[in-house]
Protein backbone atom coordinates (compact mmCIF):
# COMPACT_ATOMS: atom_id res chain seq x y z
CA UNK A 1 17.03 -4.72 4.16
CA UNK A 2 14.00 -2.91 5.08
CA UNK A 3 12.44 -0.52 2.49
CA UNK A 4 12.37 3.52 3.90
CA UNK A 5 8.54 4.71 4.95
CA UNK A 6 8.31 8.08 3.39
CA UNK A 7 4.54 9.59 3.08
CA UNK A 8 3.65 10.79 -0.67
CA UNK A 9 1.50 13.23 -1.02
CA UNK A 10 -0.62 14.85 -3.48
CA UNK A 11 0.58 18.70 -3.52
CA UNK A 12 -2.64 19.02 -6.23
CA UNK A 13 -5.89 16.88 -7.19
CA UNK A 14 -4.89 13.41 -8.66
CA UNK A 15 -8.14 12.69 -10.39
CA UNK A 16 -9.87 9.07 -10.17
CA UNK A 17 -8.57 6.94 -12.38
CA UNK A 18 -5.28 8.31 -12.98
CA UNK A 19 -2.67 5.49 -13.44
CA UNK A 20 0.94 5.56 -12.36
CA UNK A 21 3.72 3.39 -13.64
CA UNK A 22 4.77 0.53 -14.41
CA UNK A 23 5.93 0.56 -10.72
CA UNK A 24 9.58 -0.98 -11.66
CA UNK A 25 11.89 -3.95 -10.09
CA UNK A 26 10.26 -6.40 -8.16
CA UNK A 27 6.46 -6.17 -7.13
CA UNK A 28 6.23 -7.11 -3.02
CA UNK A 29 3.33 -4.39 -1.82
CA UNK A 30 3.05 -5.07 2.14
CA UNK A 31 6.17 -7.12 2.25
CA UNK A 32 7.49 -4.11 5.08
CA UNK A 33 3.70 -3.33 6.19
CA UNK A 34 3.10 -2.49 9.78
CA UNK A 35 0.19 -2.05 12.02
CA UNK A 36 1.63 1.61 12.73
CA UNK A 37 2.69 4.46 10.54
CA UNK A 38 6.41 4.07 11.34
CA UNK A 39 8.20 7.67 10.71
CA UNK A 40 11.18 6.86 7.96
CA UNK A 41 14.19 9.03 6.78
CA UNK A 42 13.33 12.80 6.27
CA UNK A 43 12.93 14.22 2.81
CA UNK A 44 12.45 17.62 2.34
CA UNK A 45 11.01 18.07 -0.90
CA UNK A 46 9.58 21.52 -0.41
CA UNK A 47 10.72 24.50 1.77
CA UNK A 48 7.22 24.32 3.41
CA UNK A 49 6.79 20.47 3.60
CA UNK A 50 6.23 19.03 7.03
CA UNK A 51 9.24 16.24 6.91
CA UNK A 52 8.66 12.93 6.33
CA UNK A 53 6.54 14.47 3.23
CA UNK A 54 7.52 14.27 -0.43
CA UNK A 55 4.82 15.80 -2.43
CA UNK A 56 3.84 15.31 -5.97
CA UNK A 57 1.91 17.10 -8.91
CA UNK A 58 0.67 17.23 -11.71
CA UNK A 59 2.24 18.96 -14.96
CA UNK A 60 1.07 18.17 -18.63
CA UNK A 61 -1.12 15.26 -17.71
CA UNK A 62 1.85 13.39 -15.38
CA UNK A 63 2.69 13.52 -12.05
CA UNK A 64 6.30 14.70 -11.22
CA UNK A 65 8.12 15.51 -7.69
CA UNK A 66 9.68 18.50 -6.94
CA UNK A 67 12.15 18.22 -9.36
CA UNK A 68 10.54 17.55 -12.07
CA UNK A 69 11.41 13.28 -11.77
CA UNK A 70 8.69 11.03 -13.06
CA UNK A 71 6.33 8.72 -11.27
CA UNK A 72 9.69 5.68 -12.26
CA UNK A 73 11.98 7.52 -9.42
CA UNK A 74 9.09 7.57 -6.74
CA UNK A 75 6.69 5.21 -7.22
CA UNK A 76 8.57 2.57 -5.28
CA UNK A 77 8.55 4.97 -1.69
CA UNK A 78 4.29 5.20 -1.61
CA UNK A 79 3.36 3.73 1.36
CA UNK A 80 0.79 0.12 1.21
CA UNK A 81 -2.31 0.93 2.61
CA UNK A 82 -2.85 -0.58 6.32
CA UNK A 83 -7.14 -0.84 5.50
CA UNK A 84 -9.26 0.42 2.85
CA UNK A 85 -9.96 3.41 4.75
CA UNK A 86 -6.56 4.93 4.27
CA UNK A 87 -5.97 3.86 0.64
CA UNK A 88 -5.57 5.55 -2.09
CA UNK A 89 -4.52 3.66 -5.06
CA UNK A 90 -4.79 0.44 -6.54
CA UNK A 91 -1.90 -1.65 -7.45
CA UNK A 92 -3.46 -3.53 -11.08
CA UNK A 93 -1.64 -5.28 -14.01
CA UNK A 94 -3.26 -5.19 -17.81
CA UNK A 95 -2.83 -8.84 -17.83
CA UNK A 96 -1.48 -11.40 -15.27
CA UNK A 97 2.14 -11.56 -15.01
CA UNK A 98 2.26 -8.22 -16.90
CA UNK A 99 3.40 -4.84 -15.81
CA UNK A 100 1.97 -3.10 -12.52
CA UNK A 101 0.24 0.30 -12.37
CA UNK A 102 -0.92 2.33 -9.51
CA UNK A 103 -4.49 3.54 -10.16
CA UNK A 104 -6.33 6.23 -8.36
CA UNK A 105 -9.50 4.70 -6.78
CA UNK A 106 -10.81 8.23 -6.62
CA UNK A 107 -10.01 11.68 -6.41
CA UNK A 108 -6.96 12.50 -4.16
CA UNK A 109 -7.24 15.96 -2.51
CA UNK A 110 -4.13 18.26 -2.08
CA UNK A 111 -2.13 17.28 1.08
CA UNK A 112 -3.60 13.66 0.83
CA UNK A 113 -1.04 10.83 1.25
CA UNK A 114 -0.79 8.49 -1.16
CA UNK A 115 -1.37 4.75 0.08
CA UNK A 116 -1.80 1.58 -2.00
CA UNK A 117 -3.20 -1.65 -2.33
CA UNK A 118 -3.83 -4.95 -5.15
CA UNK A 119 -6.88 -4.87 -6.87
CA UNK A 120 -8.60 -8.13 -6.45
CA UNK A 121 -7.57 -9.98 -9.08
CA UNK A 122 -3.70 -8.85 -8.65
CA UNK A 123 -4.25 -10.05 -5.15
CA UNK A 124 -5.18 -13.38 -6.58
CA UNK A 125 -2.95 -13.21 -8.80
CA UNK A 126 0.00 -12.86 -5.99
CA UNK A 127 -2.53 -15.24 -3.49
CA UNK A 128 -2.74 -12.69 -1.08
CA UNK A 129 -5.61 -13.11 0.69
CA UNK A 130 -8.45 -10.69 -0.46
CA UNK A 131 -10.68 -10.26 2.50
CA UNK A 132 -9.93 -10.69 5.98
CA UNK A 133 -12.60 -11.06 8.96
CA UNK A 134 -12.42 -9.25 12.10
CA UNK A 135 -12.89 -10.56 15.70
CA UNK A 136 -13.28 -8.49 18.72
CA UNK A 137 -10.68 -8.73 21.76
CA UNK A 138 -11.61 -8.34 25.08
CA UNK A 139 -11.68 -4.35 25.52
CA UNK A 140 -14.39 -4.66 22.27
CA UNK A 141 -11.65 -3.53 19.61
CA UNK A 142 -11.38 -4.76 15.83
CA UNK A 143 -8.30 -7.77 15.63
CA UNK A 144 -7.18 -9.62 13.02
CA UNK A 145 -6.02 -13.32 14.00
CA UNK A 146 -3.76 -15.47 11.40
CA UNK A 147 -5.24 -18.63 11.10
CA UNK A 148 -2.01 -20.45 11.15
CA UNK A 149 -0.26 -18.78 13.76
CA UNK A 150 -2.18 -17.03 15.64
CA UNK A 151 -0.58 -13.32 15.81
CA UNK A 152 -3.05 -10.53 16.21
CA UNK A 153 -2.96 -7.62 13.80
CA UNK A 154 -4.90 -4.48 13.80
CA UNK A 155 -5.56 -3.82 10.69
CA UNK A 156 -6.78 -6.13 8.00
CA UNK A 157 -3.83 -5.71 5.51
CA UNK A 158 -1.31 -6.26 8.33
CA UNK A 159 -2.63 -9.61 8.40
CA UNK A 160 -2.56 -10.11 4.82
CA UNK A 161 0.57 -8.83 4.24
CA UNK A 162 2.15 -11.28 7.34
CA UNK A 163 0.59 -14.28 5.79
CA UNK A 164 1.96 -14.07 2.41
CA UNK A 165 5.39 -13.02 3.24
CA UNK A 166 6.18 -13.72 6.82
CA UNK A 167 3.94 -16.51 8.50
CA UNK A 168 6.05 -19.63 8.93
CA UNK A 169 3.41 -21.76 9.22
CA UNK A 170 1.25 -20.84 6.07
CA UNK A 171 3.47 -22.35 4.26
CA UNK A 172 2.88 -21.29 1.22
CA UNK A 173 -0.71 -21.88 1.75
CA UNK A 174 -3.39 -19.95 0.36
CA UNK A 175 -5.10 -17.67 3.38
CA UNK A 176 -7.71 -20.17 5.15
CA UNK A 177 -10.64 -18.05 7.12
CA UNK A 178 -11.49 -19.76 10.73
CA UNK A 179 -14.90 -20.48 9.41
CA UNK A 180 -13.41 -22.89 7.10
């Protein structure tokens, strides 16, 4: 079954360099990833919150929702980063095959959502492609093109995502750029 969208945001500054975690159960960032921010259940965390919203904050050095639940209850609902742009955190592991954190690649503002991505070496780790090379379609806008099966994707993680959990034809196969 398809995991909810919900948009996590910061209700205070999360300074950079905060980690959050260990993100619990099983570790499949993108798996549900879309080229568009599809609206998911509404949560009202906060009288004032602007559904599909559930804020967070910090209190004595952690970040908690609304009721008070630590980052373990929530963790699992922030959203993976379509493109560097949008992200947020960093999903990284102490050691290979060890347990995954979220780290803040900078400071997040008040009312900023929280998206994630790996870190490069948990994306090699998982051999999920790391970078991914745009091409231009025919009204001049930024594509992304699998390599195996050629499906376009707008945004670069869209692309990454599909070939490590959806593309038939990969195979398995680690992410091969067309000027290979």
């Amino acid at each position: 079954s398809r995991a909810p969208a919900i948009s996590v945001s910061a209700e205070s500054c999360i300074p950079a360099g905060l980690r959050l975690g260990p993100v619990p159960g099983t570790f499949k960032l993108g798996k549900y990833l879309s080229d568009r921010k599809e609206p998911g259940p509404k949560k009202k965390v906060f009288p004032y919150a602007v559904p599909p919203v559930f804020q967070v904050r910090m209190v004595r050095g952690e970040l908690v929702d609304e009721a008070g639940s630590s980052a373990l209850e929530w963790i699992g609902l922030i959203r993976a980063a379509r493109n560097s742009q949008e992200q947020t955190l960093e999903a990284v592991a102490d050691l290979p095959g060890g347990q995954i954190f979220y780290r803040a690649l900078r400071d997040v503002q008040p009312g900023e959502e929280l998206t994630v991505w790996y870190s490069n070496p948990l994306a090699q780790w998982f051999d999920i492609p790391v970078t991914a090379t745009p091409t231009h379609d025919e009204k001049g806008e930024e594509r992304y093109i699998c390599w195996y099966c050629w499906r376009t994707f707008k945004y670069p993680n869209s692309l990454k995502a599909h070939v490590h959990f959806h593309c038939a034809l990969s195979h398995g196969r680690p992410f091969v750029h067309h000027d290979h």
